[in-house]
C-alpha atoms as a PDB file:
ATOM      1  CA  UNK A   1       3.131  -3.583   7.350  1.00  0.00           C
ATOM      2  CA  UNK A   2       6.701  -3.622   6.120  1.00  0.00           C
ATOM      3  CA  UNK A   3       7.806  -3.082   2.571  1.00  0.00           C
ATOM      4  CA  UNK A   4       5.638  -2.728   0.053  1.00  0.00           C
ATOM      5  CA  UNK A   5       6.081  -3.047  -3.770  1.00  0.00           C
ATOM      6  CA  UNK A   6       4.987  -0.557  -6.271  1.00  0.00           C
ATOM      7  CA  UNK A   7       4.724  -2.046 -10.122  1.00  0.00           C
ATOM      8  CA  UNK A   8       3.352  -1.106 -13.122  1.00  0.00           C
ATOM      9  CA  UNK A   9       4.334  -1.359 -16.578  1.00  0.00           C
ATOM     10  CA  UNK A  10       6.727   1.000 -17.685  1.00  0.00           C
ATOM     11  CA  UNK A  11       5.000   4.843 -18.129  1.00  0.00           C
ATOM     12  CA  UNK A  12       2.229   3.435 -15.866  1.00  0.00           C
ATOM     13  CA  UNK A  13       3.015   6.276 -13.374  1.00  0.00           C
ATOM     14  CA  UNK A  14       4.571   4.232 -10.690  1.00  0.00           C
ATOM     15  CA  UNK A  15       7.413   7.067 -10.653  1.00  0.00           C
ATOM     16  CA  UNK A  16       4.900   9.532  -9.502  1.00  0.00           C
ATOM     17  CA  UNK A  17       2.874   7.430  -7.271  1.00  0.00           C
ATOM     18  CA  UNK A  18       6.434   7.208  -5.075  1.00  0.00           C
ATOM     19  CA  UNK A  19       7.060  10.584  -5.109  1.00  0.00           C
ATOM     20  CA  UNK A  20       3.635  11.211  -3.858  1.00  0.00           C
ATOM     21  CA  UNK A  21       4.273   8.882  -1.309  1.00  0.00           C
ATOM     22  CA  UNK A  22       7.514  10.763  -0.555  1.00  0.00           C
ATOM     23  CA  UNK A  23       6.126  13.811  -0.294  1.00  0.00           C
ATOM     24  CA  UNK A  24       3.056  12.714   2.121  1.00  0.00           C
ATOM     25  CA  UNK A  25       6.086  12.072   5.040  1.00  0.00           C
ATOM     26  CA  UNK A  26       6.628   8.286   4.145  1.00  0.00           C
ATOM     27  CA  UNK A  27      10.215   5.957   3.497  1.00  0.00           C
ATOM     28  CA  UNK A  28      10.452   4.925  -0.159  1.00  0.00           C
ATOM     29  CA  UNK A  29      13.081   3.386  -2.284  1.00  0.00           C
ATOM     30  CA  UNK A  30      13.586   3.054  -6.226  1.00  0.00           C
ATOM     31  CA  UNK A  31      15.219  -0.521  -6.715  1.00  0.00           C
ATOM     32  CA  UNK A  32      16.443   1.427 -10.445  1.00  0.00           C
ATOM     33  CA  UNK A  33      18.786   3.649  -8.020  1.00  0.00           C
ATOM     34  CA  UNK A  34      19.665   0.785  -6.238  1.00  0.00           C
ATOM     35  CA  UNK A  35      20.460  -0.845  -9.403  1.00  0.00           C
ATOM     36  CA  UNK A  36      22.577   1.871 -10.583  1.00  0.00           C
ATOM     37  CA  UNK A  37      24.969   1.874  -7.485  1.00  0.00           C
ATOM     38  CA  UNK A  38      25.528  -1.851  -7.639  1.00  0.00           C
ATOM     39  CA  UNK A  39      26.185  -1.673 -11.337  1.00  0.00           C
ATOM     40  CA  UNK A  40      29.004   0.329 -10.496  1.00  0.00           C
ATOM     41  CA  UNK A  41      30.160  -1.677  -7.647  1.00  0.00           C
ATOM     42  CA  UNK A  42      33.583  -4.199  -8.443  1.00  0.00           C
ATOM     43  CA  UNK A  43      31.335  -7.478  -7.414  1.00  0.00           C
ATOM     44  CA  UNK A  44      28.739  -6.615  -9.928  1.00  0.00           C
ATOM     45  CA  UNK A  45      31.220  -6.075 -12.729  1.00  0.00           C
ATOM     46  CA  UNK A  46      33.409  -8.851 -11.858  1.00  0.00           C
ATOM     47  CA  UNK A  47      30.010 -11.026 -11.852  1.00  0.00           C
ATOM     48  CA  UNK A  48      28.993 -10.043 -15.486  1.00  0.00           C
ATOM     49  CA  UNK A  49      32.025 -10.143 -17.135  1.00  0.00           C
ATOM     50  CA  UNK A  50      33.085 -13.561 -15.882  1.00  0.00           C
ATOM     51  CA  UNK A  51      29.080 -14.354 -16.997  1.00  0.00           C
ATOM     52  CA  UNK A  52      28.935 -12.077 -20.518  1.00  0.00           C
ATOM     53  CA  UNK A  53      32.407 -10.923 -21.093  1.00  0.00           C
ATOM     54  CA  UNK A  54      31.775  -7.810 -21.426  1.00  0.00           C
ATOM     55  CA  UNK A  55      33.715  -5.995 -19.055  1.00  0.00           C
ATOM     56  CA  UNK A  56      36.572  -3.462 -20.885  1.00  0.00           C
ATOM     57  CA  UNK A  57      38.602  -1.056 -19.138  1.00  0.00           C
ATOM     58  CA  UNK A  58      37.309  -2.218 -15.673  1.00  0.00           C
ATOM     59  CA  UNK A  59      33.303  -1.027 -16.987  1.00  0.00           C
ATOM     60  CA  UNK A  60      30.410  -2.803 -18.050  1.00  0.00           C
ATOM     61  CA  UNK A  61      29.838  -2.164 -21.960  1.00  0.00           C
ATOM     62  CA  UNK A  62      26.222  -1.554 -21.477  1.00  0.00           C
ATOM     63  CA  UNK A  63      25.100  -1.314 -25.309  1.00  0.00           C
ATOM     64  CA  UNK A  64      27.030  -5.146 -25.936  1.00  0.00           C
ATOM     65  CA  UNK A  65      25.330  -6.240 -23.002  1.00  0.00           C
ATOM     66  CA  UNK A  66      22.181  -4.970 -23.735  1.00  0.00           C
ATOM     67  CA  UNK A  67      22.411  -6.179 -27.320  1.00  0.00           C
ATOM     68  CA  UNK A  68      23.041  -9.792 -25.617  1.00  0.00           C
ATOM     69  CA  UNK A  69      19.921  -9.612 -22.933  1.00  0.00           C
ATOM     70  CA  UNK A  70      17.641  -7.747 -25.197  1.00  0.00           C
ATOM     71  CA  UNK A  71      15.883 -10.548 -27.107  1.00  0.00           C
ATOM     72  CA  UNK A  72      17.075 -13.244 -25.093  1.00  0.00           C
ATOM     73  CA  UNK A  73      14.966 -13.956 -22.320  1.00  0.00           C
ATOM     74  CA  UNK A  74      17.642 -16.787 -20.847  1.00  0.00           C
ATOM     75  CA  UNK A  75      20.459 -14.149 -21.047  1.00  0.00           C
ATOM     76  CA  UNK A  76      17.771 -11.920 -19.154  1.00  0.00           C
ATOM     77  CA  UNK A  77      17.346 -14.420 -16.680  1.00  0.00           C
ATOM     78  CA  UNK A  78      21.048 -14.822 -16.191  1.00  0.00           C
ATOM     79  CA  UNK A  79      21.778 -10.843 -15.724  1.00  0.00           C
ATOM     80  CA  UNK A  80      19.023 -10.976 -13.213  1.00  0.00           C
ATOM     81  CA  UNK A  81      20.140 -13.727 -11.156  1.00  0.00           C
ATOM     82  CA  UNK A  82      23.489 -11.767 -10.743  1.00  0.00           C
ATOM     83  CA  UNK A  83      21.243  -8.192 -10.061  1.00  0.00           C
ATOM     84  CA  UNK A  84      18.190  -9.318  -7.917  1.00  0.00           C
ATOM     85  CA  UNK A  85      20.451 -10.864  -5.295  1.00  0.00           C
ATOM     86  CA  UNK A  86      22.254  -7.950  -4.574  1.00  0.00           C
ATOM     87  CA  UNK A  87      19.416  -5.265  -4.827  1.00  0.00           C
ATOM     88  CA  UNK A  88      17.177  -7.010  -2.514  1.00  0.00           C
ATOM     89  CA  UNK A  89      20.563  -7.565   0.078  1.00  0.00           C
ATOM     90  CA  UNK A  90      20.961  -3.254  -0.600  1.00  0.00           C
ATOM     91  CA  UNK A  91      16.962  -3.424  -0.252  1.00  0.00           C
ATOM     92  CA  UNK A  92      16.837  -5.086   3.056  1.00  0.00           C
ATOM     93  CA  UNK A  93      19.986  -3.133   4.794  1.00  0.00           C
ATOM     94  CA  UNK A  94      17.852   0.247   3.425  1.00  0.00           C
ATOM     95  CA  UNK A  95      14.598  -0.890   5.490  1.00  0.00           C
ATOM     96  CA  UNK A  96      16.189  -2.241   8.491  1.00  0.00           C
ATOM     97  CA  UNK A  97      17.907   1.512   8.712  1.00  0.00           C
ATOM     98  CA  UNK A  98      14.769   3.034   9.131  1.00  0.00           C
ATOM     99  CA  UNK A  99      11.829   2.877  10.966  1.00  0.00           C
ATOM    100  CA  UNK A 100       8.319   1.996   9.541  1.00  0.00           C
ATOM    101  CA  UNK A 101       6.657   0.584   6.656  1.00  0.00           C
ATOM    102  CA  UNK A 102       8.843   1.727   3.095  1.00  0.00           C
ATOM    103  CA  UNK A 103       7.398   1.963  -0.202  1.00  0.00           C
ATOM    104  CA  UNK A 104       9.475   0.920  -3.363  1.00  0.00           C
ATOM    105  CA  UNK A 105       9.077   1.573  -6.849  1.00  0.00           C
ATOM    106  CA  UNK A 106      10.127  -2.212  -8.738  1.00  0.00           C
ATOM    107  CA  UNK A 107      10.152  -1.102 -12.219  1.00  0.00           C
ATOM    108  CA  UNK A 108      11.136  -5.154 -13.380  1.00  0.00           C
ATOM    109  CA  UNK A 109       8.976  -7.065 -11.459  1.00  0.00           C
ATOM    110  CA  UNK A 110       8.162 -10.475 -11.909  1.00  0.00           C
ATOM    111  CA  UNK A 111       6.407 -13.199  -9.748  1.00  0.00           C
ATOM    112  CA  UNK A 112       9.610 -14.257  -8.115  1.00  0.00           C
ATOM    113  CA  UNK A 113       9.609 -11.145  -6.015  1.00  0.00           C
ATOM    114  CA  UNK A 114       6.296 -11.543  -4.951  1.00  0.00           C
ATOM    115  CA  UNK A 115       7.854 -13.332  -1.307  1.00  0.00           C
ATOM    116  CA  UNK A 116       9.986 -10.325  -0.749  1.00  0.00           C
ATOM    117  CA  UNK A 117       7.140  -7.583   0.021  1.00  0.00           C
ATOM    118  CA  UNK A 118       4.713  -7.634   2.736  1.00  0.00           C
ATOM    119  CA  UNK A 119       2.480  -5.689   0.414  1.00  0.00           C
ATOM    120  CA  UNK A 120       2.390  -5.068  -3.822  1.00  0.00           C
ATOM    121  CA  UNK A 121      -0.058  -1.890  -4.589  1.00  0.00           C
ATOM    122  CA  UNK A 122      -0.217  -1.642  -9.089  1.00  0.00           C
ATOM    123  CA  UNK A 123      -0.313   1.120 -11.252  1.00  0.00           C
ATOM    124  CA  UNK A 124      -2.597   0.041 -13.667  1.00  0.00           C
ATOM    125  CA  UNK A 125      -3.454   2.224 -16.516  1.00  0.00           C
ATOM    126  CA  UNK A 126      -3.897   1.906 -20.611  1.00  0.00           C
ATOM    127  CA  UNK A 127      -1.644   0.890 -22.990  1.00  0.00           C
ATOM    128  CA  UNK A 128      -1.873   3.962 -25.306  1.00  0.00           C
ATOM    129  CA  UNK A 129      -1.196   5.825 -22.437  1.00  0.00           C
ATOM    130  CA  UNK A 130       1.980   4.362 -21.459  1.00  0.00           C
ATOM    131  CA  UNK A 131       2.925   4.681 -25.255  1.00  0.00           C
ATOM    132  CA  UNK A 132       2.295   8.373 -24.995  1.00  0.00           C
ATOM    133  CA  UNK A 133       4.003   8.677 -21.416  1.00  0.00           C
ATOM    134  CA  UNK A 134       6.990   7.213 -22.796  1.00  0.00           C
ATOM    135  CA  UNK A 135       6.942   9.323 -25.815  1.00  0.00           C
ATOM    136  CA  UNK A 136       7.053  12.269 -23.980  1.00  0.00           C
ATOM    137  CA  UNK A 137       9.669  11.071 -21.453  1.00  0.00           C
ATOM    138  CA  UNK A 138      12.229   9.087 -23.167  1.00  0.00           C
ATOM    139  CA  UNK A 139      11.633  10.187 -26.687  1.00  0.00           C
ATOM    140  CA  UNK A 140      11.566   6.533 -27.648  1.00  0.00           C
ATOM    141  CA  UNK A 141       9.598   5.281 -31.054  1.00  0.00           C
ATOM    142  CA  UNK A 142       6.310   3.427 -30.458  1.00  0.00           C
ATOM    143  CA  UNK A 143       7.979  -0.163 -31.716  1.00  0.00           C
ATOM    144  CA  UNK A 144      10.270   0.123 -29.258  1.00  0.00           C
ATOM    145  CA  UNK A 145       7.970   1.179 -26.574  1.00  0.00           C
ATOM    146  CA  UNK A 146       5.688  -1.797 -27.613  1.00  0.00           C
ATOM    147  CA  UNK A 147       8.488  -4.489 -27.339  1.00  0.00           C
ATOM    148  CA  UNK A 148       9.678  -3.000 -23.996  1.00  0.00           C
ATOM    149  CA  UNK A 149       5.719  -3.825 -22.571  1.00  0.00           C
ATOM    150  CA  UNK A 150       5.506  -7.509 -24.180  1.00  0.00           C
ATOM    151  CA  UNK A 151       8.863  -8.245 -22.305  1.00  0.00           C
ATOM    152  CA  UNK A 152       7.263  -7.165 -19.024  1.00  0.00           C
ATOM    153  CA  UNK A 153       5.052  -8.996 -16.772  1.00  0.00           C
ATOM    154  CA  UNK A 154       1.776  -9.104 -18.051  1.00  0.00           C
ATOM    155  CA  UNK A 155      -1.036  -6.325 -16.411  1.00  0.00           C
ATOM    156  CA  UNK A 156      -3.637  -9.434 -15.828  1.00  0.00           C
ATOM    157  CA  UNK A 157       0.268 -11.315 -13.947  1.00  0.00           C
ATOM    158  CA  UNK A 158       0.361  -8.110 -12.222  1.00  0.00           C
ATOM    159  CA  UNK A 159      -2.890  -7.419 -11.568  1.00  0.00           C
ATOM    160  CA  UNK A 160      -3.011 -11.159 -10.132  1.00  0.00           C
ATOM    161  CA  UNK A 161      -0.121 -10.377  -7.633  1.00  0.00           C
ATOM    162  CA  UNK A 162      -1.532  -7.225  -6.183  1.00  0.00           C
ATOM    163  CA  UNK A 163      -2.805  -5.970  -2.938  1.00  0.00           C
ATOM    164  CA  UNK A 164      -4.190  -2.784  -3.832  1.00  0.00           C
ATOM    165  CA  UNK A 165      -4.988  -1.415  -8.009  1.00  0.00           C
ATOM    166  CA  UNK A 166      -4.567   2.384  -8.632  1.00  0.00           C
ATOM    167  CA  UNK A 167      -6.320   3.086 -11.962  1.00  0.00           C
ATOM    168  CA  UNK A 168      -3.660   5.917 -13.687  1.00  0.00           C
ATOM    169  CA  UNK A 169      -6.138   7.192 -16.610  1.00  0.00           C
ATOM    170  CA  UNK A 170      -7.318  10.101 -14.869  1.00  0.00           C
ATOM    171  CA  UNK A 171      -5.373  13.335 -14.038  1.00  0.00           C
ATOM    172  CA  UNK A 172      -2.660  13.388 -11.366  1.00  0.00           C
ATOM    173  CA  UNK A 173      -5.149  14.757  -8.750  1.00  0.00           C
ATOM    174  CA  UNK A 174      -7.454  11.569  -9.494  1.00  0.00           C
ATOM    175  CA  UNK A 175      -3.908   9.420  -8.928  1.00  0.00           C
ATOM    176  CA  UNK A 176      -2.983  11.500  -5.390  1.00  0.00           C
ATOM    177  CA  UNK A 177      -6.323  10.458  -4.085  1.00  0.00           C
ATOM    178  CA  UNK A 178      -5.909   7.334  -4.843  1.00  0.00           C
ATOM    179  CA  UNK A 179      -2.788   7.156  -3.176  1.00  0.00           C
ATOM    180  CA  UNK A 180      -4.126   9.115  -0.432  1.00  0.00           C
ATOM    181  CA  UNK A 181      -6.580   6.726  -0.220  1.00  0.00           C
ATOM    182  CA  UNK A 182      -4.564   3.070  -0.062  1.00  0.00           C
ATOM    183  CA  UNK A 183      -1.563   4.756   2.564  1.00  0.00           C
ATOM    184  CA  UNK A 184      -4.805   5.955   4.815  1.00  0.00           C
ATOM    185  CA  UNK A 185      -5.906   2.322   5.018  1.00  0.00           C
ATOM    186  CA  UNK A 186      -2.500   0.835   5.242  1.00  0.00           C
END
């Protein structure tokens, strides 16, 4: 198969969906870690500060840059055509390292990507759930949570894109099977 794509909204449970892919034997990959070694890396910070100036000190002020990307979807778009380059270059080097098919978590997806992945499986599940995931998990206030989802793909985009749908409204057992289910067939 090759690599495959895991997306979801955030607090959809695509997190736990990898890890349960981990933990049955099989490859997988969070393109957020990936992100977070790159964002560190000289080329990265050299590419954002020439692009946002804000680079002090040799570092990436994350809170001015995410004050510039955060409700400005061109600014978004810029950031991202400096990021997606070089995670899917770390992306590729990871899979041909290995052998067999790897699974990888994509946490911001959006249709450009679709290209990149032999398969997409989505975590689909409720809005009020991902709310109250989120809650729980980041301590974040609803309003935030809420403007976080509108600035993600939509779940009908998503749903559009995908290969395989795991339904997250049940109880983790429910979600394993599922799993269990789509890596059998695969």
């Amino acid at each position: 198969m090759g690599m495959i794509a895991i997306i979801g909204g955030i607090g959809s449970g695509k997190s736990s969906v990898l890890q349960h892919i981990s933990d049955l034997g099989k490859r997988t990959c969070d393109c957020d870690e990936i992100y977070r070694q790159i964002s560190k890396e000289q080329e990265f910070i050299d590419l954002v500060g020439k692009t946002f100036g804000v680079v002090e000190d040799g570092e990436i002020n994350k809170k001015a840059l995410g004050e510039i990307i955060f409700n400005d979807g061109e600014q978004l778009k810029k950031l991202n055509g400096i990021a997606h380059p070089l995670v899917f270059g770390r992306l590729e080097e990871i899979f041909r390292g290995g052998e067999g098919d790897m699974y990888v978590e994509v946490s911001a997806f959006d249709k450009s990507m679709v290209d990149k992945f032999d398969a997409i499986i989505y975590v689909k599940t409720q809005k009020q759930n991902q709310i109250q995931r989120v809650k729980l998990r980041n301590g974040w206030e609803e309003d935030y949570i809420t403007s976080v989802i509108a600035k993600q793909m939509s779940a009908q985009e998503m749903e559009s894109v995908a290969d395989f749908v795991i339904v997250n409204d049940g109880d983790i057992q429910h979600l394993f099977e599922q799993v269990e289910w789509i890596i059998g067939w695969m």
